[in-house]
N, C-alpha and C. Protein backbone atom coordinates (compact mmCIF):
# COMPACT_ATOMS: atom_id res chain seq x y z
N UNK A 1 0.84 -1.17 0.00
CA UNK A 1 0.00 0.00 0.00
C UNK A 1 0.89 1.23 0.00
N UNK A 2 0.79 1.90 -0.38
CA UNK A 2 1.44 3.12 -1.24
C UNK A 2 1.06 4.29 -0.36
N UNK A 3 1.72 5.37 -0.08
CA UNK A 3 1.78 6.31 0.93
C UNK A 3 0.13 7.43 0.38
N UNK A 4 0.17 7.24 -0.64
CA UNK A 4 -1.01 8.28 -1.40
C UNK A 4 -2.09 7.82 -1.21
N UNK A 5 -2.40 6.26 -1.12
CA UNK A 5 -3.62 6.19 -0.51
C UNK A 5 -4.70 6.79 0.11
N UNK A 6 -5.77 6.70 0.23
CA UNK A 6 -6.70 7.26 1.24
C UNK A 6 -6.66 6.07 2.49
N UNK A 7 -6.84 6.89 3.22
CA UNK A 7 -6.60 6.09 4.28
C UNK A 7 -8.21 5.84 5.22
N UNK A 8 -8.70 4.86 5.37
CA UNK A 8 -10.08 4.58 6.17
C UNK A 8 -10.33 5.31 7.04
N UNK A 9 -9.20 5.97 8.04
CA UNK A 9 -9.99 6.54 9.38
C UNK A 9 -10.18 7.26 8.80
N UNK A 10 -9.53 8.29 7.85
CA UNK A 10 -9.58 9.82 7.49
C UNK A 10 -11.34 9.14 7.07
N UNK A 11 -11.68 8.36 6.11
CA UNK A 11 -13.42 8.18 5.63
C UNK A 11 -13.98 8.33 6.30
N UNK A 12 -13.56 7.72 7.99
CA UNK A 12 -14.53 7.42 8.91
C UNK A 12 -14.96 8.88 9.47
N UNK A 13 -13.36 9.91 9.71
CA UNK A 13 -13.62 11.12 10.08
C UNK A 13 -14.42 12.08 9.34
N UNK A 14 -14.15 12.08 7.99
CA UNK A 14 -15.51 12.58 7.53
C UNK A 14 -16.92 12.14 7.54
N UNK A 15 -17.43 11.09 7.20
CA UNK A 15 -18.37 10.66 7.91
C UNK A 15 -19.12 11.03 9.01
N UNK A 16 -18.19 10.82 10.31
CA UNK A 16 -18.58 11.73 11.55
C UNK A 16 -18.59 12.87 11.14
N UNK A 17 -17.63 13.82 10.75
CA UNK A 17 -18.22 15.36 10.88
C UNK A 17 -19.52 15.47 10.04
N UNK A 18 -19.55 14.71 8.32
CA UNK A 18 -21.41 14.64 8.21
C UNK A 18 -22.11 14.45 8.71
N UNK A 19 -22.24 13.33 9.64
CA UNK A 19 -23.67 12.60 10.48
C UNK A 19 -24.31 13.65 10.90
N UNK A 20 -25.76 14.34 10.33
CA UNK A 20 -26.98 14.51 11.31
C UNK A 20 -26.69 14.84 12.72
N UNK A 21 -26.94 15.74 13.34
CA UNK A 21 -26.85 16.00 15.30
C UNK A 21 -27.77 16.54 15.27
N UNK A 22 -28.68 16.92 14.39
CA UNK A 22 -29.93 17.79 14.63
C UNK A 22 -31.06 16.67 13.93
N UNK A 23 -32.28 16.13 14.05
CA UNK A 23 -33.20 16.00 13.28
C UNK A 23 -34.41 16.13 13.97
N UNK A 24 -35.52 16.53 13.13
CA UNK A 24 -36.70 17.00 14.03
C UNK A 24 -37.97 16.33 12.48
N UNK A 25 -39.25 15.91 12.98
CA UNK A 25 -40.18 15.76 12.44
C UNK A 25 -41.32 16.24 12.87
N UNK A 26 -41.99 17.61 12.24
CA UNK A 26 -42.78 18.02 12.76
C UNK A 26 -44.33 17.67 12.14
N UNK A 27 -45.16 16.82 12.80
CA UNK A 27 -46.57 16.82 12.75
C UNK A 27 -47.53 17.80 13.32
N UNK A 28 -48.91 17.61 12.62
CA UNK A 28 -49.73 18.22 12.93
C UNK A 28 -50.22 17.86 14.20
N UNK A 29 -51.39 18.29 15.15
CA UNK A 29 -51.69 17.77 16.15
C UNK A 29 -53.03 17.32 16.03
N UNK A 30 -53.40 15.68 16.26
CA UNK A 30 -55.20 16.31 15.89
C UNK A 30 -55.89 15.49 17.12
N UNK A 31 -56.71 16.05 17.68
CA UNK A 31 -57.15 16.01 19.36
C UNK A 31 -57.88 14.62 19.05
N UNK A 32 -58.68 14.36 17.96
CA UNK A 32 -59.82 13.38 17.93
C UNK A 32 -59.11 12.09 17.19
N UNK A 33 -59.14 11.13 18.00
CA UNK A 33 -58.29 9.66 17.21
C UNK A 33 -59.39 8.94 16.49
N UNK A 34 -58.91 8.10 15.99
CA UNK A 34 -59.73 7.21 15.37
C UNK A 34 -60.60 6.44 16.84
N UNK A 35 -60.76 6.23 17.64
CA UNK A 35 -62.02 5.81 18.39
C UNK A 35 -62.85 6.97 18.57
N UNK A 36 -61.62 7.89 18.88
CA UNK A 36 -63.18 9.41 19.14
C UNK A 36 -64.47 9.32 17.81
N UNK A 37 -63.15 9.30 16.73
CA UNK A 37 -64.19 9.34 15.62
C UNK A 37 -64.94 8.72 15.73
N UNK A 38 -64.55 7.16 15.83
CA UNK A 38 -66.29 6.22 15.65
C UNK A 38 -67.09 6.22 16.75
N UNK A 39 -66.95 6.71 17.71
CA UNK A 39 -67.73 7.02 18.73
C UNK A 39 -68.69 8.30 18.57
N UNK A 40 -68.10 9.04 17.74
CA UNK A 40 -68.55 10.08 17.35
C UNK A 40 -70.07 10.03 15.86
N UNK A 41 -68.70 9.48 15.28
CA UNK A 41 -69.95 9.04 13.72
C UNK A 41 -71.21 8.33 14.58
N UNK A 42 -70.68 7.14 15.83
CA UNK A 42 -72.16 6.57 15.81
C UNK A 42 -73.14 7.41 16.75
N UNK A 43 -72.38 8.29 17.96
CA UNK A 43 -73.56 8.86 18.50
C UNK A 43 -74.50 9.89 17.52
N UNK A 44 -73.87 10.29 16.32
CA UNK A 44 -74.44 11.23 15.37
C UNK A 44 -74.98 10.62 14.82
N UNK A 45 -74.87 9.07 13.94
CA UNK A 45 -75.51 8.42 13.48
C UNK A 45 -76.95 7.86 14.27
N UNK A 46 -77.06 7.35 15.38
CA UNK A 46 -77.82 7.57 16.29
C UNK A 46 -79.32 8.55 16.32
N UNK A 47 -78.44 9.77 16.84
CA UNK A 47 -79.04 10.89 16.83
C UNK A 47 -79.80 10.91 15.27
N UNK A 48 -79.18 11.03 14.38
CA UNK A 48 -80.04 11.25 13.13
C UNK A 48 -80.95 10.33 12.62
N UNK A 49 -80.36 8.90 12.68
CA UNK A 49 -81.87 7.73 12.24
C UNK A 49 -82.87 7.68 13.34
N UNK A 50 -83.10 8.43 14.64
CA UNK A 50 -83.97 8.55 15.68
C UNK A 50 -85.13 9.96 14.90
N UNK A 51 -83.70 10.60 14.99
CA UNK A 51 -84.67 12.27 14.03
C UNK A 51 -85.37 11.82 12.91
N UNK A 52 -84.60 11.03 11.98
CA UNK A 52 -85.15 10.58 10.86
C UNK A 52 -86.14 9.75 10.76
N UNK A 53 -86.42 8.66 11.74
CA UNK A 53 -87.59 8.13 11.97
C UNK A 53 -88.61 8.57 12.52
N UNK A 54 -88.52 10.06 13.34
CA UNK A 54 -89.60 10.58 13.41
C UNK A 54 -89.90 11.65 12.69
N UNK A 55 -89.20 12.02 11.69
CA UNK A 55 -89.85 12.56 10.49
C UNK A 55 -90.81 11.91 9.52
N UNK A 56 -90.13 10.79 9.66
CA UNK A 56 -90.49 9.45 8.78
C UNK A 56 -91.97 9.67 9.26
N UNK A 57 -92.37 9.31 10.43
CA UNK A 57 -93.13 8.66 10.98
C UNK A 57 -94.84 10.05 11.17
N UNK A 58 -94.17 10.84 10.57
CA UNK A 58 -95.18 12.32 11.15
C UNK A 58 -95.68 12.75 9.27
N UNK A 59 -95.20 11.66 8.25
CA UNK A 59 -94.60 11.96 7.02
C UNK A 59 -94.17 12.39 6.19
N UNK A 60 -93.18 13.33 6.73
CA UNK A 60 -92.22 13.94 6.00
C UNK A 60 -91.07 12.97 5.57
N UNK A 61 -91.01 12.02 5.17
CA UNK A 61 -90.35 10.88 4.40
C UNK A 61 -88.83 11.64 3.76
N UNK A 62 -89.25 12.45 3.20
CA UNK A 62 -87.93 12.96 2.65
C UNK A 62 -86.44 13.84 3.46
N UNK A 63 -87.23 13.92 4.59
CA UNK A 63 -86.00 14.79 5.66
C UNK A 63 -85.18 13.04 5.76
N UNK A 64 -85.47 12.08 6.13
CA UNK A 64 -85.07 11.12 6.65
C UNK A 64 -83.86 11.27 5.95
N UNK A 65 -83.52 11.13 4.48
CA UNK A 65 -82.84 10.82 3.11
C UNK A 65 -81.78 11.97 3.55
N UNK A 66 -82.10 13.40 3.83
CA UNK A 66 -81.33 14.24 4.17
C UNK A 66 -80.39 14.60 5.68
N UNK A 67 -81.11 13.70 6.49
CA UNK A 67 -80.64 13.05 7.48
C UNK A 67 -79.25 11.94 7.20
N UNK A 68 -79.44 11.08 6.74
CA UNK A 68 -78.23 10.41 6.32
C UNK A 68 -76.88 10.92 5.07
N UNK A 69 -77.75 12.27 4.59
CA UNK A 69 -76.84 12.91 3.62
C UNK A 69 -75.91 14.04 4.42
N UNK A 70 -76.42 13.92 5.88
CA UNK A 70 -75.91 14.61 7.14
C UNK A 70 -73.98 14.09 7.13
N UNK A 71 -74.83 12.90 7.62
CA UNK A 71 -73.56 11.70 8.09
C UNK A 71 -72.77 11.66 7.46
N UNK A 72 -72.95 11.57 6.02
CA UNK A 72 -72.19 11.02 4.93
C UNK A 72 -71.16 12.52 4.51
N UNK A 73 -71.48 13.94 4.57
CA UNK A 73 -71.24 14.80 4.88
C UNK A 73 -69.72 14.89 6.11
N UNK A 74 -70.55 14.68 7.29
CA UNK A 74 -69.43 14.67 8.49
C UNK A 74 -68.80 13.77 8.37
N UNK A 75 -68.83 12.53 7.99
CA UNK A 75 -67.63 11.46 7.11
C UNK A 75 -66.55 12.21 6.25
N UNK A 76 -67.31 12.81 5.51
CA UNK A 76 -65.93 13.10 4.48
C UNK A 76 -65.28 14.02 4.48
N UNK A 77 -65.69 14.68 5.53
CA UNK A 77 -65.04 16.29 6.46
C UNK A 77 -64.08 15.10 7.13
N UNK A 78 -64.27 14.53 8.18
CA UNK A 78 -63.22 14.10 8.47
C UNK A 78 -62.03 13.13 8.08
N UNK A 79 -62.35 12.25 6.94
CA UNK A 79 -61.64 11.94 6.18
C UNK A 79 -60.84 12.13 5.65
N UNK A 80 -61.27 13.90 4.97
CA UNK A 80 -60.57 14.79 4.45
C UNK A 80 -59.18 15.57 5.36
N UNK A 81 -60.15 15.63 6.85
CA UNK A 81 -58.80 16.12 7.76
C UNK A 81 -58.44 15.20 8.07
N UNK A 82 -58.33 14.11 8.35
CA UNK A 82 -57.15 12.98 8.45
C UNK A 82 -56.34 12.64 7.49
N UNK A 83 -56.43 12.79 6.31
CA UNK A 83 -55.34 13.03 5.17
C UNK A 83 -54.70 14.30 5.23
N UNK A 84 -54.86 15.32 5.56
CA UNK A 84 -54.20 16.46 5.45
C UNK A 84 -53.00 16.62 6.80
N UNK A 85 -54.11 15.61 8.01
CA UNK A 85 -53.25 15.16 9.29
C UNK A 85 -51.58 14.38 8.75
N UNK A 86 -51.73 14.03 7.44
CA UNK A 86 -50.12 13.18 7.39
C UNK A 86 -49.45 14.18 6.82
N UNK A 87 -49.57 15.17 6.67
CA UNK A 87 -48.95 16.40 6.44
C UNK A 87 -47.39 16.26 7.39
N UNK A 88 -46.37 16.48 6.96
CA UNK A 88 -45.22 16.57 7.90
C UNK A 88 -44.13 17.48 7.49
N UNK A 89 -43.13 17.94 8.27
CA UNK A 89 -42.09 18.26 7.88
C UNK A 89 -40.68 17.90 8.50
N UNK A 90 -39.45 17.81 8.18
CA UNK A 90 -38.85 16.90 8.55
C UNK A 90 -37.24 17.51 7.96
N UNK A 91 -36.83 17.98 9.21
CA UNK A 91 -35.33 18.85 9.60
C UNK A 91 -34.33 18.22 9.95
N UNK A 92 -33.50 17.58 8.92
CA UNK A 92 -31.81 17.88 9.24
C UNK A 92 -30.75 18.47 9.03
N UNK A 93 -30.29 18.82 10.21
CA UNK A 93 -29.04 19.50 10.25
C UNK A 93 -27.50 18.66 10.22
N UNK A 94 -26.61 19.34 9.73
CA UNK A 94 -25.30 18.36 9.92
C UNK A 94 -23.91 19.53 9.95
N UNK A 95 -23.37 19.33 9.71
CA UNK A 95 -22.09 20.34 9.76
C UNK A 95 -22.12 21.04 8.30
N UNK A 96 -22.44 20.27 7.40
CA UNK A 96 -22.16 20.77 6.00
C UNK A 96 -23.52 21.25 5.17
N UNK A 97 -24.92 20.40 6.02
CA UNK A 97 -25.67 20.90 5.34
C UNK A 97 -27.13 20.83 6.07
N UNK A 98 -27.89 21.70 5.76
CA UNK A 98 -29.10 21.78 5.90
C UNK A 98 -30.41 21.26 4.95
N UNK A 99 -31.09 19.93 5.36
CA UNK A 99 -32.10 19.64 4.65
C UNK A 99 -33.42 19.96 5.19
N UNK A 100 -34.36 20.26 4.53
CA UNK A 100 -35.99 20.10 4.68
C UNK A 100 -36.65 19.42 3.68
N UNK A 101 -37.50 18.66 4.64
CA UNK A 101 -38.45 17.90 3.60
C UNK A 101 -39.74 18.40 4.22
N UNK A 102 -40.69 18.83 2.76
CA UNK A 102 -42.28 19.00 2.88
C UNK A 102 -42.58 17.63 2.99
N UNK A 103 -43.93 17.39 3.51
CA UNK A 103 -44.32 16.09 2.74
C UNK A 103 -45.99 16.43 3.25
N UNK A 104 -46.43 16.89 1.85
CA UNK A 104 -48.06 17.40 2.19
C UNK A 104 -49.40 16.21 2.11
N UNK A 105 -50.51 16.10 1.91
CA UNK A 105 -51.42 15.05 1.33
C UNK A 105 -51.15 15.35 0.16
N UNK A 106 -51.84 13.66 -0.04
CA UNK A 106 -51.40 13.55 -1.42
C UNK A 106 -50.07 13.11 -1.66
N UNK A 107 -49.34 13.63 -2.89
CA UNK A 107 -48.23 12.84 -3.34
C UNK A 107 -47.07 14.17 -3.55
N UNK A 108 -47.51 15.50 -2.64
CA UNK A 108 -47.01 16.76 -2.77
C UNK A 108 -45.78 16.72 -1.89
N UNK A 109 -44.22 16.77 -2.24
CA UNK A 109 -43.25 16.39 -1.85
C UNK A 109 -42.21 17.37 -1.83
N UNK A 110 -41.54 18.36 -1.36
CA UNK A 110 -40.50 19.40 -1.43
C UNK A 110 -39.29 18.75 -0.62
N UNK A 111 -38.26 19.09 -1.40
CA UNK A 111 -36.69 19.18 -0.11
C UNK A 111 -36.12 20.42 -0.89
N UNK A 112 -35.74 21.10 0.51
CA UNK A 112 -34.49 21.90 0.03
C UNK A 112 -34.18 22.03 0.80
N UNK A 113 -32.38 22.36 0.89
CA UNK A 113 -30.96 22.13 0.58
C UNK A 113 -30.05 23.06 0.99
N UNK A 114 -29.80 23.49 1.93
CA UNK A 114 -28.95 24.66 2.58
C UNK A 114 -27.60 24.30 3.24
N UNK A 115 -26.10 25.35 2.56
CA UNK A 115 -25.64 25.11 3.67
C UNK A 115 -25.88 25.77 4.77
N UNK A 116 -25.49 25.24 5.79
CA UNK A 116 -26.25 25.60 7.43
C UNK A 116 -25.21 27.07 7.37
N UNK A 117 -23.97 27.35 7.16
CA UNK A 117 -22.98 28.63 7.85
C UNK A 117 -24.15 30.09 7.19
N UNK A 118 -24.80 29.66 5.47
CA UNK A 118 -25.10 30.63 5.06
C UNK A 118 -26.87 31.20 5.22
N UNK A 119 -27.70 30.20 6.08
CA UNK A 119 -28.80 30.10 6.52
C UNK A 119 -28.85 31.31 7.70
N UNK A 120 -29.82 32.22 7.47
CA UNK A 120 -30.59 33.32 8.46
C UNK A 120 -31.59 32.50 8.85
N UNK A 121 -31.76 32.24 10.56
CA UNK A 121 -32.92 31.95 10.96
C UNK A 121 -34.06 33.16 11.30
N UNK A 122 -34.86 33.54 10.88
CA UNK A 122 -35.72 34.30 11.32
C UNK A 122 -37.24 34.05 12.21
N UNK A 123 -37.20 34.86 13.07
CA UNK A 123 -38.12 34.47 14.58
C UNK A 123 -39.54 35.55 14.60
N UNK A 124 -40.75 35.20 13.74
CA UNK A 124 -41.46 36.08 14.36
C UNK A 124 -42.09 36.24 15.31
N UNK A 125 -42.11 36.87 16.51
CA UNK A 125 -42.58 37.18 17.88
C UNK A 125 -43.97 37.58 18.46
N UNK A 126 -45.21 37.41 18.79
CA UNK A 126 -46.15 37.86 19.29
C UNK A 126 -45.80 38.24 20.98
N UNK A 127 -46.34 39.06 21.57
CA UNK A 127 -46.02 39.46 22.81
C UNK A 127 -46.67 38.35 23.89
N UNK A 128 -47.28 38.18 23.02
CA UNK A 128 -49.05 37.13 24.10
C UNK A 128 -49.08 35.86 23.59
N UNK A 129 -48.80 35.57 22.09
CA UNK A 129 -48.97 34.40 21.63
C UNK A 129 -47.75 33.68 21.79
N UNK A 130 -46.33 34.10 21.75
CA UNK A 130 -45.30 33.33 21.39
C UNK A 130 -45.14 33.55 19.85
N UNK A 131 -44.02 32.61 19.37
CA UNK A 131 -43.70 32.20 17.92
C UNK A 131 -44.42 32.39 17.04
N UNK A 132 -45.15 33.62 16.31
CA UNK A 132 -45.60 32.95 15.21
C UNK A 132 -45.62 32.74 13.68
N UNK A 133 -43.88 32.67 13.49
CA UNK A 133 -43.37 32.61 12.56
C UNK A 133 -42.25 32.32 12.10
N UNK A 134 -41.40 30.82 11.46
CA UNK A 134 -40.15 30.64 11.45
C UNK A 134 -40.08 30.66 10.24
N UNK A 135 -38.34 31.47 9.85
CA UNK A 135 -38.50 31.62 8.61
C UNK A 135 -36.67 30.96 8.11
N UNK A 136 -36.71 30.42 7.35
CA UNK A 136 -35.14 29.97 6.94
C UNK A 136 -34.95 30.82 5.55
N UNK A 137 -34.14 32.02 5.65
CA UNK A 137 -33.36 32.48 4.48
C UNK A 137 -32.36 31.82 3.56
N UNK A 138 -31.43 31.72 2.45
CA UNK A 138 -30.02 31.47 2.13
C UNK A 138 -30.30 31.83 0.61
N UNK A 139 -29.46 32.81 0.65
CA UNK A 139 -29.10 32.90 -1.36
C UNK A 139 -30.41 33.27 -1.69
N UNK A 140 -31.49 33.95 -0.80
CA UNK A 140 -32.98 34.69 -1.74
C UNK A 140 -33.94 33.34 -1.77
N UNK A 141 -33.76 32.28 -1.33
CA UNK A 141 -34.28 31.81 -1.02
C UNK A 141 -35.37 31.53 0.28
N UNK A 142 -36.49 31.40 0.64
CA UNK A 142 -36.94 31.58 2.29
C UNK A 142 -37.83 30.46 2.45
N UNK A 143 -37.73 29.56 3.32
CA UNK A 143 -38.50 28.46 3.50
C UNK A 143 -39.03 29.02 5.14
N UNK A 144 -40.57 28.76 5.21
CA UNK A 144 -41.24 28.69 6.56
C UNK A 144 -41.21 27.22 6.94
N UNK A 145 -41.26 27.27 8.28
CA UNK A 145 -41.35 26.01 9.12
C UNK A 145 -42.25 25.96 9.81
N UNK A 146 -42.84 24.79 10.28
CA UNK A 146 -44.03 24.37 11.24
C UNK A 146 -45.13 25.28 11.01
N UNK A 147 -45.41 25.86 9.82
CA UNK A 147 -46.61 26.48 10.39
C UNK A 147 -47.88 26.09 10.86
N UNK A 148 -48.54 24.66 11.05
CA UNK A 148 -49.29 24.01 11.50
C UNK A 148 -49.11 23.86 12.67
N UNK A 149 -47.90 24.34 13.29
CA UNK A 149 -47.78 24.19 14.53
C UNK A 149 -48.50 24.98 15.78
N UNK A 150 -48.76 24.89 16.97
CA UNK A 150 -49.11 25.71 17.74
C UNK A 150 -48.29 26.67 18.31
N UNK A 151 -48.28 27.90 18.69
CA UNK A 151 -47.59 28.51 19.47
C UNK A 151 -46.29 28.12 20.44
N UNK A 152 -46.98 27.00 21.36
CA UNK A 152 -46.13 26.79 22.05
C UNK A 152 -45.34 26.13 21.53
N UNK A 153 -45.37 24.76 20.28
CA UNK A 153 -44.63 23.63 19.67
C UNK A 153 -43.82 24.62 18.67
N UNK A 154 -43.99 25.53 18.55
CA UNK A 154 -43.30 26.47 17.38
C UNK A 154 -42.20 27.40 18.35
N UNK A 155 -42.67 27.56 19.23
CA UNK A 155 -41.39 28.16 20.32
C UNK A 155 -40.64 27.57 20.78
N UNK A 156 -40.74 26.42 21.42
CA UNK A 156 -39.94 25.42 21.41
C UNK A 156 -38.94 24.55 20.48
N UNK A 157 -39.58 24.65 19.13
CA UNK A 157 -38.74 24.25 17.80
C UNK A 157 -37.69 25.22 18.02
N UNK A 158 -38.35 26.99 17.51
CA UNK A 158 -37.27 27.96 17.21
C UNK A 158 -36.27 27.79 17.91
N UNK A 159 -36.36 27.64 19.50
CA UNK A 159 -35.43 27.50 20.03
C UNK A 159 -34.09 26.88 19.64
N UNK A 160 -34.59 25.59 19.36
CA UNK A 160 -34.30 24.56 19.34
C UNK A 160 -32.97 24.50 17.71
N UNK A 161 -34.30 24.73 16.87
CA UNK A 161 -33.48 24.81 15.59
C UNK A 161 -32.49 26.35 15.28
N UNK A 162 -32.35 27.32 16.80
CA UNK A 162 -31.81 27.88 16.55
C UNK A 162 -30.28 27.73 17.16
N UNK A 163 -30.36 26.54 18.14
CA UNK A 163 -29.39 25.93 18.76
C UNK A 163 -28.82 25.26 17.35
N UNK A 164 -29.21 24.44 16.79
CA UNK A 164 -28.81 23.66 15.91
C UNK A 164 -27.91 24.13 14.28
N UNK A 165 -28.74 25.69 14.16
CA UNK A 165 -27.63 26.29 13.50
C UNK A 165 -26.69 26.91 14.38
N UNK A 166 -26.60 27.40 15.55
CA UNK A 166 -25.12 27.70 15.56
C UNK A 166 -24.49 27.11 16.00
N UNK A 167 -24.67 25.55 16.21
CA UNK A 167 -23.70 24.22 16.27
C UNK A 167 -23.51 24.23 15.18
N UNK A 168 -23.77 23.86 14.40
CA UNK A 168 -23.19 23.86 12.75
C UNK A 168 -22.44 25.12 12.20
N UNK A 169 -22.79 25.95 12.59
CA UNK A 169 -22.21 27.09 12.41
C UNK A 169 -21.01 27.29 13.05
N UNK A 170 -20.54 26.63 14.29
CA UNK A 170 -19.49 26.61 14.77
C UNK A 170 -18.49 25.43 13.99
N UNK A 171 -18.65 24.64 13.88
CA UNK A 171 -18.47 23.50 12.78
C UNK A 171 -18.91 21.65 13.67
N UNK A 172 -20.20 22.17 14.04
CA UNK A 172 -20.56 21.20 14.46
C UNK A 172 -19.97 20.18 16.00
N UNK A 173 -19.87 21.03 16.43
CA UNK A 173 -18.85 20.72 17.79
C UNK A 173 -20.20 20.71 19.23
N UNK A 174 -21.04 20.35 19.74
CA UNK A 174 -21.86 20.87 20.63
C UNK A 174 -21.30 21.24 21.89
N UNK A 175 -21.33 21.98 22.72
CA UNK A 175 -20.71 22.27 23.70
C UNK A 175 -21.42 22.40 25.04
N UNK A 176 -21.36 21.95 26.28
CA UNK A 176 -22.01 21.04 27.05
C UNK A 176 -21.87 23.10 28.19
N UNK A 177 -23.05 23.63 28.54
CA UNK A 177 -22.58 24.62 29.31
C UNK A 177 -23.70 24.65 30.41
């Protein structure tokens, strides 16, 4: 083996200084799970073939029909927000670079691509609310973050991802204080 070689540790050392020290996946939050739901559809379901049978029954026959066009209605409202619920976004940081991934409903997919030294984090502030606005600059470029987030989960990120650029910004070294 010949002095010009590359030598393995040096691979391994780069490697380490690439690896990820930051990653974050941010979801939406949604209060009602799938049992709330069916607990939900059936007490409504319930409620409406009771209404509907006594429409039925007084003969107004046709409310009944609009009664179940109720249900079928609040079905696909929530259907609709449980697909929009896999909505995510998804932050790594490393020494050399900064990724984001969108990942919306549907098959709607973004990454972009920053290095971390040339990234402006920007913090918008409410006095009462907290956070309500993260913004990533580089090269005229500006990506927002979490905005599905709540106040408090968005103050806590900024924080967070503002720690994470200036570890990288230092050259990735974290420092224990």
């Amino acid at each position: 083996m010949s002095e010009n070689n590359p030598n393995s540790e040096d691979n391994d050392r780069a490697d380490d200084l690439n690896r990820p020290f930051f990653t974050a996946v941010l979801t939406p939050h949604r209060s009602l799970g799938p049992n709330g739901f069916m607990i939900l559809m059936l007490c409504f379901g319930a409620v409406s073939f009771v209404a509907g049978v006594l429409f039925w029954s007084i003969g107004a026959w046709p409310v009944f029909g609009f009664f179940g066009l109720d249900i079928a209605l609040l079905w696909f409202a929530f259907r609709m927000n449980y697909k929009s619920a896999r909505t995510h976004e998804e932050v790594i940081v490393s020494r050399n670079e900064l990724i984001i991934r969108k990942v919306g409903p549907g098959k709607r997919y973004q990454e972009f691509r920053f290095n971390p030294f040339w990234v402006r984090l920007s913090i918008d502030r409410i006095e009462d609310e907290g956070v309500v606005k993260i913004t990533l600059t580089s090269r005229g470029e500006s990506v927002d973050l979490g905005n599905f987030l709540n106040p408090d989960d968005r103050t806590t990120f900024a924080g967070a991802m503002a720690n994470a650029l200036s570890v990288a910004k230092s050259g990735g070294v974290q420092t224990v204080s």
